[in-house]
PDB file of N, CA and C in Angstrom:
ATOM      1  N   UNK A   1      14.257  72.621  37.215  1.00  0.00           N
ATOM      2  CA  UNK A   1      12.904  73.047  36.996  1.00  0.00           C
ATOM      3  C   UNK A   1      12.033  72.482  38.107  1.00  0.00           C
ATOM      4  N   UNK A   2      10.901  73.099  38.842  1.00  0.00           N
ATOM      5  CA  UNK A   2      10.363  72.766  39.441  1.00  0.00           C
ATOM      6  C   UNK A   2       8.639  72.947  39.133  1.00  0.00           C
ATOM      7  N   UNK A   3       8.020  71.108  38.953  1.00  0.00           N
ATOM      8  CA  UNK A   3       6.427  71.106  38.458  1.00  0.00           C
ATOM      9  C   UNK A   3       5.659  71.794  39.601  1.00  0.00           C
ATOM     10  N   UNK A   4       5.107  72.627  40.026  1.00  0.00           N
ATOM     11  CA  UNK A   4       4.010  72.302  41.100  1.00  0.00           C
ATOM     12  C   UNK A   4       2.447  72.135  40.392  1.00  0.00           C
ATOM     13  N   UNK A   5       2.082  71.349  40.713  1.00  0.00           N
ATOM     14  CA  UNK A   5       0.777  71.006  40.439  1.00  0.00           C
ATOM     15  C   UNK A   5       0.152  69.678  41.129  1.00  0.00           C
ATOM     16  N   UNK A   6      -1.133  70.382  41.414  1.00  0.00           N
ATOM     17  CA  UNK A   6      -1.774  69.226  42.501  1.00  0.00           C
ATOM     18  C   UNK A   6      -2.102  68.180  41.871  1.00  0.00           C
ATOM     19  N   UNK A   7      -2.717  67.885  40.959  1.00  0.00           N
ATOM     20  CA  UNK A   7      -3.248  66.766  39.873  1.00  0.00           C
ATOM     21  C   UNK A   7      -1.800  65.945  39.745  1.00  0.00           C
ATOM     22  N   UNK A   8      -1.535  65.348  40.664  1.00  0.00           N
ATOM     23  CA  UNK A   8      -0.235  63.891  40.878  1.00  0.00           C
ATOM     24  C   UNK A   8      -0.181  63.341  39.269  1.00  0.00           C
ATOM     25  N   UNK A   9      -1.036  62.658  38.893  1.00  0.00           N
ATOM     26  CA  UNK A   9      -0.710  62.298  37.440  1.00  0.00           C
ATOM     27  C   UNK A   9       0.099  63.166  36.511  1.00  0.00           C
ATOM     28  N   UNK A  10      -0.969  64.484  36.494  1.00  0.00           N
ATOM     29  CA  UNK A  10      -0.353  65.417  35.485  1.00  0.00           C
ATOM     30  C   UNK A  10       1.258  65.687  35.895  1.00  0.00           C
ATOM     31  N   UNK A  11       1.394  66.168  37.121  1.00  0.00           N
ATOM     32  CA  UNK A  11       2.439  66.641  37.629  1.00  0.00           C
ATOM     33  C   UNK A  11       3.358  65.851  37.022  1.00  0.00           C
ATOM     34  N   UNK A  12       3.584  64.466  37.849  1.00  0.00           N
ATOM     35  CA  UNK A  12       4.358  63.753  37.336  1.00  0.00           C
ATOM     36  C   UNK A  12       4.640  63.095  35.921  1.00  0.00           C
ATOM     37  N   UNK A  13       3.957  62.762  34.947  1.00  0.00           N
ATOM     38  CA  UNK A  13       3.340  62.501  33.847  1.00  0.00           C
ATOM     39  C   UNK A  13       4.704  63.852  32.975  1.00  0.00           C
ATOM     40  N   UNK A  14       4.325  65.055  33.139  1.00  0.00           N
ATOM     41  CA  UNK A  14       5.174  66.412  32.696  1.00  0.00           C
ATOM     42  C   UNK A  14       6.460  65.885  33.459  1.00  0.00           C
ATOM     43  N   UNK A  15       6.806  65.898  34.577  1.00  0.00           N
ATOM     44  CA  UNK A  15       7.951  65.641  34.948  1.00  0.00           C
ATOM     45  C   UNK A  15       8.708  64.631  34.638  1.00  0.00           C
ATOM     46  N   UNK A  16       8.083  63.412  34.276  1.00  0.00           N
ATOM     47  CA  UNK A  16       8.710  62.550  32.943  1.00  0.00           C
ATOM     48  C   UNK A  16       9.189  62.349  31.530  1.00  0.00           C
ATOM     49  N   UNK A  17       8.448  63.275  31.154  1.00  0.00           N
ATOM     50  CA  UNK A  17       8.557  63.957  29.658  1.00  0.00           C
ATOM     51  C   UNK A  17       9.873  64.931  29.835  1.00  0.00           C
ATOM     52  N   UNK A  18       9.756  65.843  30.764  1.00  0.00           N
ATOM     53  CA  UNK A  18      10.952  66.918  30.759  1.00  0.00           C
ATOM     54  C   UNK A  18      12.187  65.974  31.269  1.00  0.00           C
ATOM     55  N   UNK A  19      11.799  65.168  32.123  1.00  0.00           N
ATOM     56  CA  UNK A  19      13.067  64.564  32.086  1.00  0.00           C
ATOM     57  C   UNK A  19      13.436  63.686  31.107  1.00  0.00           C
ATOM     58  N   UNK A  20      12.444  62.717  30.349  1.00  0.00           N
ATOM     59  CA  UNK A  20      13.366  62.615  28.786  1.00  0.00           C
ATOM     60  C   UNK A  20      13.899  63.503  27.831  1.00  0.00           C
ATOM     61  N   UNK A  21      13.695  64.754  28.314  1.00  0.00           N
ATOM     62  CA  UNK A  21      14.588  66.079  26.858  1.00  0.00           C
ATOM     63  C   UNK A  21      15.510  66.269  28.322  1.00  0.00           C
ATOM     64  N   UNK A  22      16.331  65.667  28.928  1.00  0.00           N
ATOM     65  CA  UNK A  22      17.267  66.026  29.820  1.00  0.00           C
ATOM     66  C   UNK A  22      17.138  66.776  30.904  1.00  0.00           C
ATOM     67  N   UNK A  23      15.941  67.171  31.450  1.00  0.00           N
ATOM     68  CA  UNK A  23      15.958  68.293  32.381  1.00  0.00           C
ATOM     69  C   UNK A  23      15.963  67.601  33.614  1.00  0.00           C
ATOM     70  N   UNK A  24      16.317  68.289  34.855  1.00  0.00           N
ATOM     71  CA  UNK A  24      16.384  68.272  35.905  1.00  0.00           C
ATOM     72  C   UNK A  24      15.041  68.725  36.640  1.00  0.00           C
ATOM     73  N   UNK A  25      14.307  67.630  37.206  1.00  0.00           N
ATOM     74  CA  UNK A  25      12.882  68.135  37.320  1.00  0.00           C
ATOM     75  C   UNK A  25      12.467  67.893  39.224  1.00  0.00           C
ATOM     76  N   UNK A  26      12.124  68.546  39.566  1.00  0.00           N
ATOM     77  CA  UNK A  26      11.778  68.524  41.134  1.00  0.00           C
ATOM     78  C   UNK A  26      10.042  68.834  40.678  1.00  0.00           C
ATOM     79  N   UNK A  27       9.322  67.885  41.734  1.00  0.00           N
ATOM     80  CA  UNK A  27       7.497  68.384  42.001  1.00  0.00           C
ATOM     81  C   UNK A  27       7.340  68.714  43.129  1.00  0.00           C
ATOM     82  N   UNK A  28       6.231  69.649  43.144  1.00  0.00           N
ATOM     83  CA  UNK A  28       5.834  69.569  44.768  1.00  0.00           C
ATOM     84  C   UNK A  28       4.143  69.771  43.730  1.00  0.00           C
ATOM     85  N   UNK A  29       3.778  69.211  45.349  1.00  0.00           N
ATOM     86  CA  UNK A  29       1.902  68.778  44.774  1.00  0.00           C
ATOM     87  C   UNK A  29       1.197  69.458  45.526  1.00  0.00           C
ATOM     88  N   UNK A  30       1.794  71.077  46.075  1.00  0.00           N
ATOM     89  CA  UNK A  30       0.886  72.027  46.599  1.00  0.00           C
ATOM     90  C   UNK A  30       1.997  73.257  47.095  1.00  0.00           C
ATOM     91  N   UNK A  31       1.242  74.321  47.969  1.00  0.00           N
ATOM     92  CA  UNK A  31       1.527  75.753  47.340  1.00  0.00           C
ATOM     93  C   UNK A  31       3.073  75.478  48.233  1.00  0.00           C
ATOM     94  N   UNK A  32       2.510  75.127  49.802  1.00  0.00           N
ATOM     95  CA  UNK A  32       3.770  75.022  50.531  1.00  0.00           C
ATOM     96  C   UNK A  32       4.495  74.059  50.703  1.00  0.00           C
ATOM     97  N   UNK A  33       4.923  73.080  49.945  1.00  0.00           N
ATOM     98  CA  UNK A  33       5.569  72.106  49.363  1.00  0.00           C
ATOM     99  C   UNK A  33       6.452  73.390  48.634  1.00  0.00           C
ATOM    100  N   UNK A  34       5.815  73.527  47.285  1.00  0.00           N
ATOM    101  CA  UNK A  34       6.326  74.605  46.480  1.00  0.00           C
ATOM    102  C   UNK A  34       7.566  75.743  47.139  1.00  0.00           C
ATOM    103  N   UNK A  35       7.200  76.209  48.068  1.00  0.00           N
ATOM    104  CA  UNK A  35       8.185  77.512  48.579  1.00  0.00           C
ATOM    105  C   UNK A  35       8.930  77.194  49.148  1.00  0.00           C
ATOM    106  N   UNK A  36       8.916  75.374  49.966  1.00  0.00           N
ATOM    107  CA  UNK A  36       9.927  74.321  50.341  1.00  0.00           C
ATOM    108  C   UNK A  36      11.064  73.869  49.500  1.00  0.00           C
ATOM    109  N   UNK A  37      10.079  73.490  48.361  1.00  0.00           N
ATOM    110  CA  UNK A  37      11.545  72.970  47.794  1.00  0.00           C
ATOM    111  C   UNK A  37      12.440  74.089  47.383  1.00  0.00           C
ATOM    112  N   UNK A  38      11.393  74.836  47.074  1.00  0.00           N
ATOM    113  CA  UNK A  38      12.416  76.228  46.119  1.00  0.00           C
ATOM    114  C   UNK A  38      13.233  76.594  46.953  1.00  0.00           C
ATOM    115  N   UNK A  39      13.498  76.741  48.131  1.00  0.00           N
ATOM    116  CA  UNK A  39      14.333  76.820  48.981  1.00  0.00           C
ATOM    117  C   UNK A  39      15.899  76.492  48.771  1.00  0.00           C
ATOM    118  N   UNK A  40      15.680  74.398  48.720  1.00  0.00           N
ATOM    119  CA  UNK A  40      17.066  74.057  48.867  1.00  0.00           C
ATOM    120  C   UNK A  40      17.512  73.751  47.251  1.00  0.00           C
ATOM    121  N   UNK A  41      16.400  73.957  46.237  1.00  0.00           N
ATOM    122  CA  UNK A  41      16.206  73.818  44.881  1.00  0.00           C
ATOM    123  C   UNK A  41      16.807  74.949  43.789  1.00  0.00           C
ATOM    124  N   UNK A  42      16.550  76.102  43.942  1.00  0.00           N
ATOM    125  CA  UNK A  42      16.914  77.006  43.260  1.00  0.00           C
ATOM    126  C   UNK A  42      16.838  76.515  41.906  1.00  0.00           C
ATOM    127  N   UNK A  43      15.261  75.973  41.380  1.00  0.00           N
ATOM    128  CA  UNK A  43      15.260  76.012  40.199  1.00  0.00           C
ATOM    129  C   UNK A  43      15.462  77.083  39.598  1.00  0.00           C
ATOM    130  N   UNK A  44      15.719  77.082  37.493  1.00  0.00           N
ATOM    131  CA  UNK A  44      15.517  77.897  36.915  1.00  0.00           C
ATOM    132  C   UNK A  44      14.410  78.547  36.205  1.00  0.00           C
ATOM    133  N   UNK A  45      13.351  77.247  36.541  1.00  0.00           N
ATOM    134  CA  UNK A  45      11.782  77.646  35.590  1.00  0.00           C
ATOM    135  C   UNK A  45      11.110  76.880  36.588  1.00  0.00           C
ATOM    136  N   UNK A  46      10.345  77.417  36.943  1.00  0.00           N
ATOM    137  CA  UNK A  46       8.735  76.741  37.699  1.00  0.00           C
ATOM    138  C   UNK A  46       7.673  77.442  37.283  1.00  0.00           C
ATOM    139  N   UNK A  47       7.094  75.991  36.646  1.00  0.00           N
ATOM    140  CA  UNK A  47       5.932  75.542  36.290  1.00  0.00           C
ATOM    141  C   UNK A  47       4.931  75.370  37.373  1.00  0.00           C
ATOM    142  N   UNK A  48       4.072  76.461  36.810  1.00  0.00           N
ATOM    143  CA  UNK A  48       3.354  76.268  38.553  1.00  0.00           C
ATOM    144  C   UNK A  48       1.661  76.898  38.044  1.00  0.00           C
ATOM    145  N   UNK A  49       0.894  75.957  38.722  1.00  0.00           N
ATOM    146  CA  UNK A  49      -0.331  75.692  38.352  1.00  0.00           C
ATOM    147  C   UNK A  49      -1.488  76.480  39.382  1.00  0.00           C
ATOM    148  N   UNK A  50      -1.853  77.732  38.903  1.00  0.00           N
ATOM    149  CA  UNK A  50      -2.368  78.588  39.820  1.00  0.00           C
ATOM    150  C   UNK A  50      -3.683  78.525  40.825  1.00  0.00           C
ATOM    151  N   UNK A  51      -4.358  76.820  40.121  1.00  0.00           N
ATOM    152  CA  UNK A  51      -5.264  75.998  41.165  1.00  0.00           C
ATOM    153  C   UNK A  51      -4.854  75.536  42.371  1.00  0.00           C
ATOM    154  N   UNK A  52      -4.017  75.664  43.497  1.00  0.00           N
ATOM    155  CA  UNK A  52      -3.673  74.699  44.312  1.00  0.00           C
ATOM    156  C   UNK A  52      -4.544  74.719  45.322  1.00  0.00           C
ATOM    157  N   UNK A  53      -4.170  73.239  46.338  1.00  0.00           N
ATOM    158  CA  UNK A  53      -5.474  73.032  47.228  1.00  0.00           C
ATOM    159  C   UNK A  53      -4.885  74.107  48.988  1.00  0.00           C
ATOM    160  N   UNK A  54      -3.992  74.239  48.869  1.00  0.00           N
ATOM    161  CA  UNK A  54      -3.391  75.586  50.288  1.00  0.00           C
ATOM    162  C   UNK A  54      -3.502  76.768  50.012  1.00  0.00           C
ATOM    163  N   UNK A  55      -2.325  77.176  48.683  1.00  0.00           N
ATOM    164  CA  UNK A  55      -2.407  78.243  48.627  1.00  0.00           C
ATOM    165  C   UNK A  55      -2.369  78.478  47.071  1.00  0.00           C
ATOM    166  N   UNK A  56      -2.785  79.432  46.775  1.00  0.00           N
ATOM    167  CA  UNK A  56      -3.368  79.937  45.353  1.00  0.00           C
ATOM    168  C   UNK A  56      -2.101  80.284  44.777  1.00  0.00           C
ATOM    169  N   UNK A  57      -1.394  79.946  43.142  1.00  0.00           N
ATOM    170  CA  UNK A  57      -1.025  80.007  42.708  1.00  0.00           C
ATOM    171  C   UNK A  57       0.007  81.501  42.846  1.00  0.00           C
ATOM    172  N   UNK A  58      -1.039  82.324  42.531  1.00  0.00           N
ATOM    173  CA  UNK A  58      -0.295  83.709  42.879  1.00  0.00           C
ATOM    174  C   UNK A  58       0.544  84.290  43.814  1.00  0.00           C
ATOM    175  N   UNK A  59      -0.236  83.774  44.838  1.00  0.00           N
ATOM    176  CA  UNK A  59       0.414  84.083  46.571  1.00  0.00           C
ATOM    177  C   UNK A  59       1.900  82.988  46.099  1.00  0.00           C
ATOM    178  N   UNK A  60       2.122  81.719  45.505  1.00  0.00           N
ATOM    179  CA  UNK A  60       2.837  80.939  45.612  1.00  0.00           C
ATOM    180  C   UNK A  60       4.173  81.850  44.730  1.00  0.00           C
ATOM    181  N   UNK A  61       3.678  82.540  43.832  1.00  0.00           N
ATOM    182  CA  UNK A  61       4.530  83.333  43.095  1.00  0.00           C
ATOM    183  C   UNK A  61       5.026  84.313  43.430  1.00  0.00           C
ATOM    184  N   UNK A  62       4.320  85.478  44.461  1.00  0.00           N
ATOM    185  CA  UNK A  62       4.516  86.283  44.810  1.00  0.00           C
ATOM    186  C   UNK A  62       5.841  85.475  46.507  1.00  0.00           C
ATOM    187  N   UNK A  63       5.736  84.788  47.274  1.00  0.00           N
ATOM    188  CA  UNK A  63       6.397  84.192  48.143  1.00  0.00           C
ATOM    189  C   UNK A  63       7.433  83.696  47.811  1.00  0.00           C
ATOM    190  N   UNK A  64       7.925  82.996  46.099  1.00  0.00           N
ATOM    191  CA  UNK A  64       9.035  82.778  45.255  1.00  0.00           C
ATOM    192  C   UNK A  64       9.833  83.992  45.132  1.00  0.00           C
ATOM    193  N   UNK A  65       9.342  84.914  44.613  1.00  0.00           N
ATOM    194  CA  UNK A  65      10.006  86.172  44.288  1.00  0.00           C
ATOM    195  C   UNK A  65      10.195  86.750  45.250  1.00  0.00           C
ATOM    196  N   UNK A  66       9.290  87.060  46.899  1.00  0.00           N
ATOM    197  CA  UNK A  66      10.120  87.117  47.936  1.00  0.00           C
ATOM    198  C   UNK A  66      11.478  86.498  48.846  1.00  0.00           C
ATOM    199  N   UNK A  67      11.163  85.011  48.763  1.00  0.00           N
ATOM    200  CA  UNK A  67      12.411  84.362  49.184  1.00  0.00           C
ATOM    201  C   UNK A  67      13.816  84.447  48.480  1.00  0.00           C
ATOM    202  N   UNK A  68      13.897  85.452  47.469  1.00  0.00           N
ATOM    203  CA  UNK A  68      14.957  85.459  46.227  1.00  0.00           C
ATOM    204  C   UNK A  68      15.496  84.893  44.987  1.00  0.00           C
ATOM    205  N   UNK A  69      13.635  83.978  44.550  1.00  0.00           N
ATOM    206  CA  UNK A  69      13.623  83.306  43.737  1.00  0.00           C
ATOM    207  C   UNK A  69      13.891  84.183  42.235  1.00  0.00           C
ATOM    208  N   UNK A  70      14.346  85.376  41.682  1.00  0.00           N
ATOM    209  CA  UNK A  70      14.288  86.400  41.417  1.00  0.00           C
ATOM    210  C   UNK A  70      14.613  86.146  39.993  1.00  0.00           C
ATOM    211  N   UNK A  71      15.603  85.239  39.947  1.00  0.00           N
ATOM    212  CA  UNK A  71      16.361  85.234  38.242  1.00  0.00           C
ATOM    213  C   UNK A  71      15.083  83.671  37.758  1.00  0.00           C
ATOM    214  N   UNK A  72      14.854  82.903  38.488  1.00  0.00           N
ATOM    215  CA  UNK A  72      14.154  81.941  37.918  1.00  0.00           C
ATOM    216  C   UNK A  72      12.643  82.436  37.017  1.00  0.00           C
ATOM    217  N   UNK A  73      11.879  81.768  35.737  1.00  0.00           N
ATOM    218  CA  UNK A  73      11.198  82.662  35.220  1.00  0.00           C
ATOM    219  C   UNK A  73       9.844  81.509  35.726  1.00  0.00           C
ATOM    220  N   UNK A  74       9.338  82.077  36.225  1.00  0.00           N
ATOM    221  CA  UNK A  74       7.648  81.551  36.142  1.00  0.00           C
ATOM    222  C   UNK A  74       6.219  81.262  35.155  1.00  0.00           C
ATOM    223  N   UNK A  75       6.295  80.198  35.149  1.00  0.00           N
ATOM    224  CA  UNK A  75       5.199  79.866  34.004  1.00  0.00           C
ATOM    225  C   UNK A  75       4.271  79.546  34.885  1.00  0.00           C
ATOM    226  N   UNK A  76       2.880  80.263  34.357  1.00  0.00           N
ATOM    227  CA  UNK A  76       1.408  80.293  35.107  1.00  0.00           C
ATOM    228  C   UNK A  76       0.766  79.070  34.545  1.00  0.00           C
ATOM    229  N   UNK A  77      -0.060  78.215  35.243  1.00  0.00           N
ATOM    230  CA  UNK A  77      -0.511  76.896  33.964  1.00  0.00           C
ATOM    231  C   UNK A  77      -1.698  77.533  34.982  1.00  0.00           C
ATOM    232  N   UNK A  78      -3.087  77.427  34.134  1.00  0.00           N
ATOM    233  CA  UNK A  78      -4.464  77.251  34.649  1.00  0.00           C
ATOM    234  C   UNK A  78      -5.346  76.613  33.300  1.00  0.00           C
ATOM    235  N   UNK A  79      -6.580  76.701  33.984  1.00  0.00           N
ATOM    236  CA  UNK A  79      -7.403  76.269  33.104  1.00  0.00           C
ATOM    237  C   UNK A  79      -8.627  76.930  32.559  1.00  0.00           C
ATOM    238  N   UNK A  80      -8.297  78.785  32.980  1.00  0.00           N
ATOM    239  CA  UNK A  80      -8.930  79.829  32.383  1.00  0.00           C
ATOM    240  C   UNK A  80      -7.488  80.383  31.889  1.00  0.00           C
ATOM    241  N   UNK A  81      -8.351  81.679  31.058  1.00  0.00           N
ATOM    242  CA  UNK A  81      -7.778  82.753  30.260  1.00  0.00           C
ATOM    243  C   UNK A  81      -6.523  83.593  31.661  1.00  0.00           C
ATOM    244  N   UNK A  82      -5.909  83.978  30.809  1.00  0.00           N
ATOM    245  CA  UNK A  82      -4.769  84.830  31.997  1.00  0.00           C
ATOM    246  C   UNK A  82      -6.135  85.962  32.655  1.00  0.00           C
ATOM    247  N   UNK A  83      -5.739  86.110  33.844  1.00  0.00           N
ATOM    248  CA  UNK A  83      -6.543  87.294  34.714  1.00  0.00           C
ATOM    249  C   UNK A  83      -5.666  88.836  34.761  1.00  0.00           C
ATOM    250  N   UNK A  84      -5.719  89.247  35.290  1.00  0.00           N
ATOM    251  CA  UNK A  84      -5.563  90.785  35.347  1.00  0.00           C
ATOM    252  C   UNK A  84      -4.438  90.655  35.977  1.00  0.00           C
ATOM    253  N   UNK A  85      -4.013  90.221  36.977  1.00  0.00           N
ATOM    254  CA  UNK A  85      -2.756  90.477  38.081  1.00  0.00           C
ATOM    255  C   UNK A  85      -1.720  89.626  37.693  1.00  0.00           C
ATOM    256  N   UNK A  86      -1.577  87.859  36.756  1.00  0.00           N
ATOM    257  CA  UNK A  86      -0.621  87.124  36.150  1.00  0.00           C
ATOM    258  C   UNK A  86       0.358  88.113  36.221  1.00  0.00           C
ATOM    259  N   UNK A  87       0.315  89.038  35.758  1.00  0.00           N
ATOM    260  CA  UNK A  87       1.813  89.565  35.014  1.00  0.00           C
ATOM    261  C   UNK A  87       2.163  90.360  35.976  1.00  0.00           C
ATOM    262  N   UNK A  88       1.325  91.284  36.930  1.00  0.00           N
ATOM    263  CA  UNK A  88       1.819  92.108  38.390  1.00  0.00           C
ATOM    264  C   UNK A  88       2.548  91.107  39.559  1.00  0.00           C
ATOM    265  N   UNK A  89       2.462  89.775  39.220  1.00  0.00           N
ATOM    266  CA  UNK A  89       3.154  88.973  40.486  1.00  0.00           C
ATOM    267  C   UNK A  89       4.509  88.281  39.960  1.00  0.00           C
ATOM    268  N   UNK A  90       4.328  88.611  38.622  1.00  0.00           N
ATOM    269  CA  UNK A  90       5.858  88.190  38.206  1.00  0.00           C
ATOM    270  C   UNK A  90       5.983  86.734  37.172  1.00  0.00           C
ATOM    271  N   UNK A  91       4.695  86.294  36.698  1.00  0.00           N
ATOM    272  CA  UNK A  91       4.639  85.647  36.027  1.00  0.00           C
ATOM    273  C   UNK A  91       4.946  86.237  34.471  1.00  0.00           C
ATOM    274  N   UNK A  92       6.317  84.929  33.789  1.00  0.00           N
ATOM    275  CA  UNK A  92       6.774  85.371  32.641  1.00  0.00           C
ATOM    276  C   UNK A  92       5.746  84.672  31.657  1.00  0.00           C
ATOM    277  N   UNK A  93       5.336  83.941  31.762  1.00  0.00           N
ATOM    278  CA  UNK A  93       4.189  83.255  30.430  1.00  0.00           C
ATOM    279  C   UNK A  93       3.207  82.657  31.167  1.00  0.00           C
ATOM    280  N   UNK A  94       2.076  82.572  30.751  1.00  0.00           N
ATOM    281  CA  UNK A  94       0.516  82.074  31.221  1.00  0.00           C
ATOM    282  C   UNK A  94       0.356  80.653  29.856  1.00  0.00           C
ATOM    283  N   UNK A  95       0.275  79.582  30.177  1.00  0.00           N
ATOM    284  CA  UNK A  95      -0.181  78.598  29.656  1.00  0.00           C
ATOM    285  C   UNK A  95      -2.049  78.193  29.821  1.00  0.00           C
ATOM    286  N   UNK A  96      -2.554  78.059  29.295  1.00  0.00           N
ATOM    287  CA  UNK A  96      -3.773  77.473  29.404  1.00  0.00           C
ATOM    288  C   UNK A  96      -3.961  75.470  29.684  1.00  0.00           C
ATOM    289  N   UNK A  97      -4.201  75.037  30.147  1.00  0.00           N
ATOM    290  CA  UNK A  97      -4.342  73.792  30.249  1.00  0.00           C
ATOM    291  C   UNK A  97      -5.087  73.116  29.145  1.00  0.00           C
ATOM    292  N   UNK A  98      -5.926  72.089  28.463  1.00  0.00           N
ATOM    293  CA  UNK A  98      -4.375  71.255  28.909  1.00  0.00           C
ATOM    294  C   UNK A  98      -3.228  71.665  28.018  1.00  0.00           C
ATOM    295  N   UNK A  99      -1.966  71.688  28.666  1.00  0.00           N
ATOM    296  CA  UNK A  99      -0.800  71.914  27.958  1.00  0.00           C
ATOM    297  C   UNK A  99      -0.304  70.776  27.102  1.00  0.00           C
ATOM    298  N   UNK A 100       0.067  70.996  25.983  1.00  0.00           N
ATOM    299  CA  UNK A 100       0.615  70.084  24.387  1.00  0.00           C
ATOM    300  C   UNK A 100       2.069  69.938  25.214  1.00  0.00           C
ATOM    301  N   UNK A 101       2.794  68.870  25.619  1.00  0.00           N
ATOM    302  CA  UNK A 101       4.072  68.579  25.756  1.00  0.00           C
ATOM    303  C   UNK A 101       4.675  69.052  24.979  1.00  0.00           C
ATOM    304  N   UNK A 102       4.279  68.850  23.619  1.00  0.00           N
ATOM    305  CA  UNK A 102       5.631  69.249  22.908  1.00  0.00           C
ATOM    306  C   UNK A 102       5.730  70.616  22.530  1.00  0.00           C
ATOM    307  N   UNK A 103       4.489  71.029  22.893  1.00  0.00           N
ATOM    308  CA  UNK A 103       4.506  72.913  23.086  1.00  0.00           C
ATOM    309  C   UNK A 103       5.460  73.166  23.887  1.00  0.00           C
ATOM    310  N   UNK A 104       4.980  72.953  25.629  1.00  0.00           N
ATOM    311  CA  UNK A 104       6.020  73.242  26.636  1.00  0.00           C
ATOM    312  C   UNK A 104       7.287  72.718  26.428  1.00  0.00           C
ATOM    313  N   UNK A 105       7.731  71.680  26.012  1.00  0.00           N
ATOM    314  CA  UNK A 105       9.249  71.778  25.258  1.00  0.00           C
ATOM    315  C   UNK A 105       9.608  72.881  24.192  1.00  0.00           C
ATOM    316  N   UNK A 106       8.909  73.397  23.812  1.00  0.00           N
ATOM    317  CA  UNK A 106       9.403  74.288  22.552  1.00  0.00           C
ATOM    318  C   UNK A 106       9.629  75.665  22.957  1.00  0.00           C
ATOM    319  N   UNK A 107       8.573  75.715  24.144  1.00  0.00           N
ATOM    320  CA  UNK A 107       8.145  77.163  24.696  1.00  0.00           C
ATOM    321  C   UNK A 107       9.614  77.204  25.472  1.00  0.00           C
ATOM    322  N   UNK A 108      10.100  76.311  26.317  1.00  0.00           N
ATOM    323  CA  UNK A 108      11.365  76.325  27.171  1.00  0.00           C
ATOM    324  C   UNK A 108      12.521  76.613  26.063  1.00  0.00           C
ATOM    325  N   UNK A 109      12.424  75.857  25.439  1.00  0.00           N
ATOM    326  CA  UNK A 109      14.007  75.975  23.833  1.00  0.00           C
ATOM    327  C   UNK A 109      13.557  77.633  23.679  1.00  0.00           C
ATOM    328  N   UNK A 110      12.541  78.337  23.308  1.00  0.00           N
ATOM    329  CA  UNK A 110      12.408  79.621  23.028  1.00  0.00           C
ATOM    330  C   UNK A 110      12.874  80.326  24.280  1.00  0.00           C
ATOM    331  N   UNK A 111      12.460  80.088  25.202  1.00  0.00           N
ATOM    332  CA  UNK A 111      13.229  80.880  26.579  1.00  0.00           C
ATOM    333  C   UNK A 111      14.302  80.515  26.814  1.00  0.00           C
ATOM    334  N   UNK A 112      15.169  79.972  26.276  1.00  0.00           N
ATOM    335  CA  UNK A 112      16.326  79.169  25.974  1.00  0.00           C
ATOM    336  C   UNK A 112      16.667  78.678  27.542  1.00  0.00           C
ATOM    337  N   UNK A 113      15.956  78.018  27.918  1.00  0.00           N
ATOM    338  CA  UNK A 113      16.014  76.734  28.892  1.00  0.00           C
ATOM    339  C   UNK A 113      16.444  75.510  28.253  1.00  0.00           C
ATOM    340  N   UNK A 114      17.850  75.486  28.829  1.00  0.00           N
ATOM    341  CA  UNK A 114      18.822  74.434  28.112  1.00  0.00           C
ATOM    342  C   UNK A 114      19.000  73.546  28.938  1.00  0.00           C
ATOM    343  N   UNK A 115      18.358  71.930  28.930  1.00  0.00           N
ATOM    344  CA  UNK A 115      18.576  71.116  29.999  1.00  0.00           C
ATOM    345  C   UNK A 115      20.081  71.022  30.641  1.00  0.00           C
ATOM    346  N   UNK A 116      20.136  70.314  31.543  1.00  0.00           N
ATOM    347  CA  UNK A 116      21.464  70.626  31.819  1.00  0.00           C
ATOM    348  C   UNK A 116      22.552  69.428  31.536  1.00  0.00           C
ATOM    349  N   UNK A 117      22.224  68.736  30.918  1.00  0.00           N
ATOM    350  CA  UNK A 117      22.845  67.547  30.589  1.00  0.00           C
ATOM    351  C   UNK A 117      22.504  67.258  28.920  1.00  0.00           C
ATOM    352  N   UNK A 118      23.643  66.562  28.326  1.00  0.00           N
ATOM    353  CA  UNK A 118      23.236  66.170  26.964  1.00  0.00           C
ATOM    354  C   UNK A 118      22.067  65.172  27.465  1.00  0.00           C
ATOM    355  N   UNK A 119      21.163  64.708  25.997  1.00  0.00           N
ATOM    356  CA  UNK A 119      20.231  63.487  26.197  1.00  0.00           C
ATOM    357  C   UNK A 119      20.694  61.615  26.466  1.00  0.00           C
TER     358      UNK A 119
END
């Protein structure tokens, strides 16, 4: 799984939590960080926060799904209502901020995102 989100606390803060339910968690703390790691990463879910300080969330999604990020599913995190285009760039769920941890654990078990290791 890969966090992107600029807010370092939050980012990491989530990436601690997912890694106590077993997950395999990579951050990047902006847009092109983001299309970096996904590169040598090939997460299966990125969490990706459509505020960033380079490049805007969307463009970051739309550049995933170009590089052949294709089977991985995208979760939108902001801190408005979903907009009009979320779902034209390939985003599978829109979260609102702040996000309930133990929501986003539940929301992943429903997309059956299965860490990859027992606990």
């Amino acid at each position: 799984m890969l966090i992107v989100e600029d807010n370092r606390d939050t980012a990491d803060t989530t990436a601690m939590l997912l890694r106590m339910h077993g997950f395999d968690v990579a951050v990047a703390y902006d847009g092109r960080s983001a299309l970096q790691a996904a590169k040598g990463y090939d997460p299966d879910v990125v969490l990706l926060d459509l505020s960033l300080p380079d490049i805007d969330g969307h463009a970051v999604a739309v550049g995933l799904r170009r590089d052949g990020l294709d089977r991985a599913s995208l979760i939108a995190v902001s801190g408005y209502a979903p907009d009009a285009d979320w779902d034209d760039v390939g985003f599978d769920v829109h979260l609102v901020k702040p996000v309930v941890n133990e929501a986003l654990v539940a929301l992943l078990s429903r997309m059956q995102v299965a860490p990859p290791c027992p606990r």
